[in-house]
Protein backbone atom coordinates (compact mmCIF):
# COMPACT_ATOMS: atom_id res chain seq x y z
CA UNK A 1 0.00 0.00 0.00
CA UNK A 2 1.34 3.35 -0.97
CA UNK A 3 -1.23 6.55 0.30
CA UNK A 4 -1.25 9.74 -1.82
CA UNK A 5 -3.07 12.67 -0.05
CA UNK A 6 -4.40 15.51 -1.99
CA UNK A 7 -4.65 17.63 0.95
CA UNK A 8 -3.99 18.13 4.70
CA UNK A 9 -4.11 21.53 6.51
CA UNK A 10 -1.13 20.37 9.50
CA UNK A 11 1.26 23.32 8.44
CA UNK A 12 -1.63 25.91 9.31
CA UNK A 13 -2.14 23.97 12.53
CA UNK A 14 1.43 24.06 13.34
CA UNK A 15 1.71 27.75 12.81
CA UNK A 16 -1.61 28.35 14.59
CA UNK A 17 -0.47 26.94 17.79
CA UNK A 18 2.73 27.96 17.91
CA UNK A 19 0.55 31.78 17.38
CA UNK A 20 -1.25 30.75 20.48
CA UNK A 21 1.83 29.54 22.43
CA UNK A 22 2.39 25.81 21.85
CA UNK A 23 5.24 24.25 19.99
CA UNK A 24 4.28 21.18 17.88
CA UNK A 25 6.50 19.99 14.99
CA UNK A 26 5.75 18.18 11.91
CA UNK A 27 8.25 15.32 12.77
CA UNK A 28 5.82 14.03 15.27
CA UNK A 29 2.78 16.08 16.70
CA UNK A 30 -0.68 15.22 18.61
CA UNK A 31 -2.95 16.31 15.24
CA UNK A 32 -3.79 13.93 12.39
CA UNK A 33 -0.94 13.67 11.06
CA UNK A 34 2.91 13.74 11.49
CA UNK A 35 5.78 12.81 9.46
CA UNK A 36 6.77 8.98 11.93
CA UNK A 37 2.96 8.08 11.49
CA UNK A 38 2.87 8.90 7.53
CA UNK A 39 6.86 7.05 7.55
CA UNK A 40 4.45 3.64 8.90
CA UNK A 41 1.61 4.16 7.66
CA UNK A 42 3.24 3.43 4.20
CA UNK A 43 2.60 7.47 2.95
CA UNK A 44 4.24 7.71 -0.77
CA UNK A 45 3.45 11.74 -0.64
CA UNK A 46 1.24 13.94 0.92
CA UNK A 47 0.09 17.78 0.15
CA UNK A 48 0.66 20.14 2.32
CA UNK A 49 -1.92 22.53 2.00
CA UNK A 50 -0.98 26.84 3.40
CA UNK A 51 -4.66 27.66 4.01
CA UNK A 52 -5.36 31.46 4.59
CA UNK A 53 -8.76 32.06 6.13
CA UNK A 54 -9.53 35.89 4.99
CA UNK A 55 -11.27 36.67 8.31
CA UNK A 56 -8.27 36.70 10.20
CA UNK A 57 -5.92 38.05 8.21
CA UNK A 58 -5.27 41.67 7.02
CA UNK A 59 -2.66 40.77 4.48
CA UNK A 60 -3.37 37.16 2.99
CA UNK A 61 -0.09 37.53 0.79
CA UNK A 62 1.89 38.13 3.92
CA UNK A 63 0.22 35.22 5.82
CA UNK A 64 0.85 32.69 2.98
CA UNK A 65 4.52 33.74 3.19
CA UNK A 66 4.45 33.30 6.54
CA UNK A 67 3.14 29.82 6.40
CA UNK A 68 5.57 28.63 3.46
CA UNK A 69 8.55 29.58 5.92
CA UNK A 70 7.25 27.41 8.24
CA UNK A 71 6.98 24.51 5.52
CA UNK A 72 10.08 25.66 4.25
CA UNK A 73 11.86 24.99 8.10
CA UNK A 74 9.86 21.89 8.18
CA UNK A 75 11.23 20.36 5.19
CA UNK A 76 15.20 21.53 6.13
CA UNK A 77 14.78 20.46 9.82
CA UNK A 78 13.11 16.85 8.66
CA UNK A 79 15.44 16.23 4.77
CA UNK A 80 16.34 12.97 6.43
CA UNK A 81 12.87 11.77 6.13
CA UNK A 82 11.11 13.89 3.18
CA UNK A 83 11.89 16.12 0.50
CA UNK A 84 9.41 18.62 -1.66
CA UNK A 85 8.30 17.65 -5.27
CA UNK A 86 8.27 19.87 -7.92
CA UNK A 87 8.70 17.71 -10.72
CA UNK A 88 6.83 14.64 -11.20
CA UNK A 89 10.19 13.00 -11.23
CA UNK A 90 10.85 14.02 -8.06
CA UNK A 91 8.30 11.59 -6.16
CA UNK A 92 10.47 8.62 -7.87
CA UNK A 93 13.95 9.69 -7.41
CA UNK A 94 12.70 10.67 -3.28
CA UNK A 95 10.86 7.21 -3.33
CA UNK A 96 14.35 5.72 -4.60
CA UNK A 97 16.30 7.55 -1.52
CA UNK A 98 13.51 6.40 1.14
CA UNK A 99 11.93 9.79 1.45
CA UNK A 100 8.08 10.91 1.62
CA UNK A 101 7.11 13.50 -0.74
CA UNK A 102 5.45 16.50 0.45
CA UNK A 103 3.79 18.77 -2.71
CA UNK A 104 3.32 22.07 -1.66
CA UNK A 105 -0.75 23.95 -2.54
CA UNK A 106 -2.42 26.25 -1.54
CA UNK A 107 -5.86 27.10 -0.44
CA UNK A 108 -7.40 30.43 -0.71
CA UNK A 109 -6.70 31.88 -4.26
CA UNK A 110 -7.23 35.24 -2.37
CA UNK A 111 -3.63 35.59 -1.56
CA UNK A 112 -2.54 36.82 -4.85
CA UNK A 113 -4.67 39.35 -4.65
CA UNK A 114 -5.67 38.83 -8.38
CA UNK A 115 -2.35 39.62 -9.53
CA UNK A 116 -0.42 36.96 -11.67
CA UNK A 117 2.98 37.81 -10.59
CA UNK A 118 2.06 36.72 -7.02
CA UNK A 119 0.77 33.24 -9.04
CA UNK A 120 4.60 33.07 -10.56
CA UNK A 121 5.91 33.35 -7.24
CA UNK A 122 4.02 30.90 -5.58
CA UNK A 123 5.14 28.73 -8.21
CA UNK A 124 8.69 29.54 -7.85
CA UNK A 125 7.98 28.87 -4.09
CA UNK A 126 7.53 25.18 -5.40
CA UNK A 127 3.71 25.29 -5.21
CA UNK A 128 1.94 23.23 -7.84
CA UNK A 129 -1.41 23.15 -7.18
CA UNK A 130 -4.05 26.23 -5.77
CA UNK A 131 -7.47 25.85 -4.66
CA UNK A 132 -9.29 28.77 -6.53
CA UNK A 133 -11.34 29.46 -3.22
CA UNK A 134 -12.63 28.98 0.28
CA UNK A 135 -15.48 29.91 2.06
CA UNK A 136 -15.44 33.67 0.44
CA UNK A 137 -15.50 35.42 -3.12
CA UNK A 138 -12.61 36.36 -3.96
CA UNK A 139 -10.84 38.20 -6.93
CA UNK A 140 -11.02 34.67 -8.94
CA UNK A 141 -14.27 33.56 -8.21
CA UNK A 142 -17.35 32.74 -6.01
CA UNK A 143 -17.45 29.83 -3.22
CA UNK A 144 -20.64 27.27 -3.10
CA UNK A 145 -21.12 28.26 0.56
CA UNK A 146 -22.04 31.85 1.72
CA UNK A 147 -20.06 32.64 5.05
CA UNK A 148 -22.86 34.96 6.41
CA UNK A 149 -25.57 32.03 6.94
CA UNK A 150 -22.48 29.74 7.94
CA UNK A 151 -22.12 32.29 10.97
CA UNK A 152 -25.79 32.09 11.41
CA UNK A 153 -26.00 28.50 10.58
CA UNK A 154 -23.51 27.68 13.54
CA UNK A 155 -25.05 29.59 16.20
CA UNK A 156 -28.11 27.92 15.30
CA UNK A 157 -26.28 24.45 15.93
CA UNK A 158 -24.70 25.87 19.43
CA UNK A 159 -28.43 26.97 20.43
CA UNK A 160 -29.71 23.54 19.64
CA UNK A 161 -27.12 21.41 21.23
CA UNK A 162 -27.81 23.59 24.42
CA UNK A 163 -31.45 23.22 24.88
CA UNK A 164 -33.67 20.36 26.13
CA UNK A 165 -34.23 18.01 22.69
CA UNK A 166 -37.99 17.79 23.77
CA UNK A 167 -39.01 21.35 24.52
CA UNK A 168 -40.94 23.66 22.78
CA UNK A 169 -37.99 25.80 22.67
CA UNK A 170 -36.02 23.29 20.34
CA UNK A 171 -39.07 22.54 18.15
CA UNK A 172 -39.16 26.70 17.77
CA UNK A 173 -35.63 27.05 17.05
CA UNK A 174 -35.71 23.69 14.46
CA UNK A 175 -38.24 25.59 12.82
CA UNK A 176 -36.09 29.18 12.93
CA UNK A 177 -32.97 27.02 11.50
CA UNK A 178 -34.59 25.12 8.74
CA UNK A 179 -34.32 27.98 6.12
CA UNK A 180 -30.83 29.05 7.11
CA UNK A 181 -29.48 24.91 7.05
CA UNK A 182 -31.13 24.73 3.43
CA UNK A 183 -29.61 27.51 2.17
CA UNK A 184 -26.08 27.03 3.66
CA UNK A 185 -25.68 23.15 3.42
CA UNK A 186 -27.91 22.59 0.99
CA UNK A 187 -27.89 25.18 -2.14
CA UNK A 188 -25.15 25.95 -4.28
CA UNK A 189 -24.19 28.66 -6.43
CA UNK A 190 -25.26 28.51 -10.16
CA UNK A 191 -24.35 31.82 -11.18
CA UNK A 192 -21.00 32.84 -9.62
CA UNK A 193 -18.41 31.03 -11.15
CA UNK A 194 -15.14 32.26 -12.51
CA UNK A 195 -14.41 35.87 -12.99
CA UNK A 196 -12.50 37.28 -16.03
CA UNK A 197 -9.70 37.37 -13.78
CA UNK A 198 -10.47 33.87 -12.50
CA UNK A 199 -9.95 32.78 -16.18
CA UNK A 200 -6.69 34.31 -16.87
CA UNK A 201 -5.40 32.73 -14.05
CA UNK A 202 -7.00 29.20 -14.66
CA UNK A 203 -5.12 29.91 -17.98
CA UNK A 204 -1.88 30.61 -16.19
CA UNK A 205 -2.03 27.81 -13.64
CA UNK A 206 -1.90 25.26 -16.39
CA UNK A 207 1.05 27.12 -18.78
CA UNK A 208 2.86 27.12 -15.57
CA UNK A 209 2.56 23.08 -14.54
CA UNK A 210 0.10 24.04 -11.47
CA UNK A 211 -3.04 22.18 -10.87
CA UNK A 212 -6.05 24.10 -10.35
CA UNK A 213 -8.67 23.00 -7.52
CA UNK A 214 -11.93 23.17 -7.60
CA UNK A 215 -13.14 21.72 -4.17
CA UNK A 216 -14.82 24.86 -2.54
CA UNK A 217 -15.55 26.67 -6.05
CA UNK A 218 -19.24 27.01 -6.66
CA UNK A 219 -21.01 24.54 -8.91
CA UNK A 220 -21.11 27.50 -12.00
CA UNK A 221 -17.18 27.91 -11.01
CA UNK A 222 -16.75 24.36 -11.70
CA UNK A 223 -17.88 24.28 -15.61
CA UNK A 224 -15.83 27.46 -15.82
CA UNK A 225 -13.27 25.48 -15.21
CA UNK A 226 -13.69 22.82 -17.23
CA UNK A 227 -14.55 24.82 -20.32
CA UNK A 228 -10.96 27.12 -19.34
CA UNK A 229 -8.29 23.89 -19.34
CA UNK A 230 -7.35 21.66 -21.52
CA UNK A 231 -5.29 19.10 -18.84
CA UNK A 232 -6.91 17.57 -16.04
CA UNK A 233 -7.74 19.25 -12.70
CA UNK A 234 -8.76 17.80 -9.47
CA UNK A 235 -11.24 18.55 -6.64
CA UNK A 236 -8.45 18.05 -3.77
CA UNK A 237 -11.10 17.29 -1.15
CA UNK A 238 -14.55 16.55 -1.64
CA UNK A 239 -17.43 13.62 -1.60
CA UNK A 240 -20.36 12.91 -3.67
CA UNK A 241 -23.28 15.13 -3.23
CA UNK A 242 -25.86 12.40 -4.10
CA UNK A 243 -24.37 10.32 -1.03
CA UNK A 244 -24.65 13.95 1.03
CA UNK A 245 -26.41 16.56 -0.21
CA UNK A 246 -23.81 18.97 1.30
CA UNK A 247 -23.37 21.59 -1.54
CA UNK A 248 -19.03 21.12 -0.50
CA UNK A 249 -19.84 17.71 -2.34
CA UNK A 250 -19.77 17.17 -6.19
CA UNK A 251 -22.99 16.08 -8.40
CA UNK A 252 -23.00 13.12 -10.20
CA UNK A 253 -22.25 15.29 -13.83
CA UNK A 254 -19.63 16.90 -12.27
CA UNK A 255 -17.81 13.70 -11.21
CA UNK A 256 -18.28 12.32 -14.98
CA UNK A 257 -16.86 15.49 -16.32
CA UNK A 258 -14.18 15.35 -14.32
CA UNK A 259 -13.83 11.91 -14.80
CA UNK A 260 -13.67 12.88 -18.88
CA UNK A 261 -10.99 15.29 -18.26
CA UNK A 262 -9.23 12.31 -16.85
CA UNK A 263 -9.32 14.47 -13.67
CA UNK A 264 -9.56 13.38 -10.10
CA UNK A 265 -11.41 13.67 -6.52
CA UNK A 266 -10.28 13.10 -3.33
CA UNK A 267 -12.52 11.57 -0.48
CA UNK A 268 -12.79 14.13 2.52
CA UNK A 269 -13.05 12.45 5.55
CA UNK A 270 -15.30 15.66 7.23
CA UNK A 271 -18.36 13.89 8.85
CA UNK A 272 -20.54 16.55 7.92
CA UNK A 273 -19.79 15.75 4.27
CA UNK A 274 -19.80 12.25 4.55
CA UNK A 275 -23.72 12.11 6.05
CA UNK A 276 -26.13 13.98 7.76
CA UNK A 277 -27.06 14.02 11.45
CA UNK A 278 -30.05 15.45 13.17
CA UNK A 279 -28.68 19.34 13.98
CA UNK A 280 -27.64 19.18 17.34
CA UNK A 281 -26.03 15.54 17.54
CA UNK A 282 -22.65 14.76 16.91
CA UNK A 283 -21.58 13.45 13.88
CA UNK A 284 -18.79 11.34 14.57
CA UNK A 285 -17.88 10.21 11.52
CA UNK A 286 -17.86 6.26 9.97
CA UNK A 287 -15.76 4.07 7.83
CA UNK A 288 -19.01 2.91 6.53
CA UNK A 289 -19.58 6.48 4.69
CA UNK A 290 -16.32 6.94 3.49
CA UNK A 291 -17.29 3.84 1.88
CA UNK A 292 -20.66 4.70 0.57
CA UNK A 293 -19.37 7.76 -1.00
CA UNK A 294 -16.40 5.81 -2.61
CA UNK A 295 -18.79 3.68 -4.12
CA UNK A 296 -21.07 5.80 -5.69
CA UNK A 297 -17.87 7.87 -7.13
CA UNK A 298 -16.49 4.94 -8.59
CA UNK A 299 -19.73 3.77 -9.94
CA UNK A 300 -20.59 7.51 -11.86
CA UNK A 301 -17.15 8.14 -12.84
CA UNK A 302 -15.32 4.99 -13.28
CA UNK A 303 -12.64 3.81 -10.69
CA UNK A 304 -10.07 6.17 -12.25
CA UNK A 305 -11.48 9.18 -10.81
CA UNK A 306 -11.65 8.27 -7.47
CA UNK A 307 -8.33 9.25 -4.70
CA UNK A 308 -7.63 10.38 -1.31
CA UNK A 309 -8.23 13.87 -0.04
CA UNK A 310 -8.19 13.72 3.81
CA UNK A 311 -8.59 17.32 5.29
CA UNK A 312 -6.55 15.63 8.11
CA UNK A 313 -5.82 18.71 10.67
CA UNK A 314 -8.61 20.65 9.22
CA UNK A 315 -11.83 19.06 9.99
CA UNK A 316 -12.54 17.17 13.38
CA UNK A 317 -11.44 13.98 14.19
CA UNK A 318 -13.48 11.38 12.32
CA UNK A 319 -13.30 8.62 15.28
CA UNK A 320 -13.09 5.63 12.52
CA UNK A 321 -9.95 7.42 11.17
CA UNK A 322 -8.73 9.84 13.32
CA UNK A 323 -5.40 10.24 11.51
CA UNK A 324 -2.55 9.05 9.05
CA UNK A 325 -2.35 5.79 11.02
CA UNK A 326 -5.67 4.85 10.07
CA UNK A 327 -4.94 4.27 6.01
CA UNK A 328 -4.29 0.94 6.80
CA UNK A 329 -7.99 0.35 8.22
CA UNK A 330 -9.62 1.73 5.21
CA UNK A 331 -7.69 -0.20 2.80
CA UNK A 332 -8.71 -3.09 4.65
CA UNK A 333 -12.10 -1.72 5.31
CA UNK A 334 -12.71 -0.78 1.49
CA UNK A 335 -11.49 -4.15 0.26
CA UNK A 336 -14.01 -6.38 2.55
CA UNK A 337 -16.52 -3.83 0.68
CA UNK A 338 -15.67 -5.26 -2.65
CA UNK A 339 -12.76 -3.07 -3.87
CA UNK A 340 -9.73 -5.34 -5.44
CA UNK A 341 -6.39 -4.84 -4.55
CA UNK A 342 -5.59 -3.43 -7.96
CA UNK A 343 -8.86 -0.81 -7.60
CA UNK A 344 -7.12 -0.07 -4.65
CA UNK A 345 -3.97 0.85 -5.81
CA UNK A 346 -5.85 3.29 -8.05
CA UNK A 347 -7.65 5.11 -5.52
CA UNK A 348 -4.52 5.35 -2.49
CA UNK A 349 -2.08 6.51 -5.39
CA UNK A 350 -2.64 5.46 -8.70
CA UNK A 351 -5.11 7.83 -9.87
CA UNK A 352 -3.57 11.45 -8.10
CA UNK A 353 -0.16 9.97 -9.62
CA UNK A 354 -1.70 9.66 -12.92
CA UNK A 355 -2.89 13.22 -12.77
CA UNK A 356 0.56 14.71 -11.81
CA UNK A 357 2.17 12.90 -14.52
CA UNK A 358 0.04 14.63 -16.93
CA UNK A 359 -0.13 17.94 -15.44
CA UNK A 360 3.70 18.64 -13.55
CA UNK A 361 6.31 19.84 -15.72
């Protein structure tokens, strides 16, 4: 078994506690992932994700920079154990040397503040793939999710998990949420996609060997995409919405379009977009859905568009796999479910591998 993630968020953990006073390294950490338990695990190459949240930062160029420096240390202070890919190349000759490969992306397209030179230096920074957006519009396009009702849409969750399940209170505030949920979880974007500017640089990502993203870009943003590029592109971290109807998650034409770009998806391992709970209970997250949603990709798409996107160290801890360690259990988990050994070696690596072949310069 080798494991190829599309995306992790541990280096904005790291840097996030050590903001709040606590030292954790990448070596070996208390998150979901750290470099021994990948080493074990039987990790080929993971992607580090620098994910700016525009809320809290004034300056999202400066923050990215400020997150690569910490990869940057990461990788000198751990060479011994894994080296950065910028090549496709590179993941065999650090495979050859008995290193893990760490690709560098990031996530918030914000940071270059729509300016294309900023795109070339990422790139020169050694990143090679960019998710267009998060949670907010931005210069290049428009999110699925609007982060006004996801304000609203959490307090109404705190409320709920706070009051007495059989009161009139909860029926009342059920009643207040419904509209809110439905909009937030449930409706995505069909007429913000891709902005001019969003174009040119879809354009430039692929002259310049980068892959673009399209988990968190609204459902319009996604055909803009696909009628932009010519080379596959990937959606890093997402499930299928007709498993969960969460609007993170990717219809079934989307997964056979990407699937005809010879693109690829990565299974997020988020509870919430993996199934549904009552609002108010905890979703704790099952190997059983991870499953479900593998499935159904596979069946739409074909095998060859299904991979790994964990969102280890930026979602909660799914309790079934609560970090890199846990690979193992869903390869044996997934092949009890039907999957052969050779379907498997497709979706842990195969597939993303594929896709940087044909994409990496």
């Amino acid at each position: 078994m080798r494991v190829v993630d599309m995306h992790c968020d541990t280096v904005s953990r790291l840097v996030e506690l050590e903001e709040r006073g606590t030292q954790e390294k990448l070596r070996e950490n208390t998150g979901h992932l750290d470099l021994l338990r990948m080493k074990q695990a039987g990790y080929l190459l993971q992607n580090f994700a620098l994910f700016v949240e525009l809320e809290q930062s004034n300056d999202p160029w400066e923050a990215v920079c400020r997150l690569y420096e910490r990869y940057r240390t990461e990788m000198e202070k751990n060479s011994d154990l894994i080296a950065p890919v910028l090549t496709f190349s590179d993941i065999a000759a650090n495979e050859t040397a008995g290193k893990l490969s760490a690709m560098l992306t990031v996530e918030e397209g914000a940071v270059c503040r729509g300016e294309i030179d900023k795109l070339r230096k990422l790139y020169d920074m050694g990143v090679r793939m960019l998710t267009l957006t998060w949670n907010f519009p931005n210069e290049l396009g428009y999110p699925n999710r609007d982060r006004e009702l996801g304000v609203k849409a959490r307090e109404f969750r705190r409320r709920l998990r706070e009051c007495p399940r059989e009161s009139a209170e909860y029926q009342n505030l059920q009643k207040q949420a419904q509209p809110v949920f439905e909009a937030f979880f449930h409706t995505p974007n069909l007429t913000g996609g891709l902005t001019e500017r969003g174009r040119e640089f879809v354009a430039e990502l692929e002259s310049l060997g980068m892959i673009p993203d399209v988990s968190h870009l609204s459902d319009a943003g996604f055909y803009d995409v696909l009628a932009v590029t010519k080379k596959p592109f990937v959606a890093s971290h997402s499930d299928a919405r007709a498993v969960c109807p969460n609007v993170r998650n990717m219809t079934d034409d989307m997964i056979r379009k990407l699937a005809e770009r010879g693109g690829v998806m990565g299974l997020n391992y988020c509870a919430d977009f993996l199934e549904e709970v009552p609002a108010g209970e905890k979703n704790p997250g099952t190997i059983a859905a991870v499953i479900r949603h593998a499935k159904h990709i596979a069946d739409v798409g074909g095998i060859e568009v299904l991979g790994l996107g964990s969102d280890f160290d930026g979602i909660d801890t799914h309790e079934e796999l609560p970090g890199a360690e846990s690979m193992g259990k869903l390869w044996d988990a997934m092949k009890a479910a039907g999957f052969t050994e050779s379907q498997l070696d497709l979706v842990f690596s195969g597939n993303v591998l594929r896709v940087y072949r044909d994409t990496l310069r």
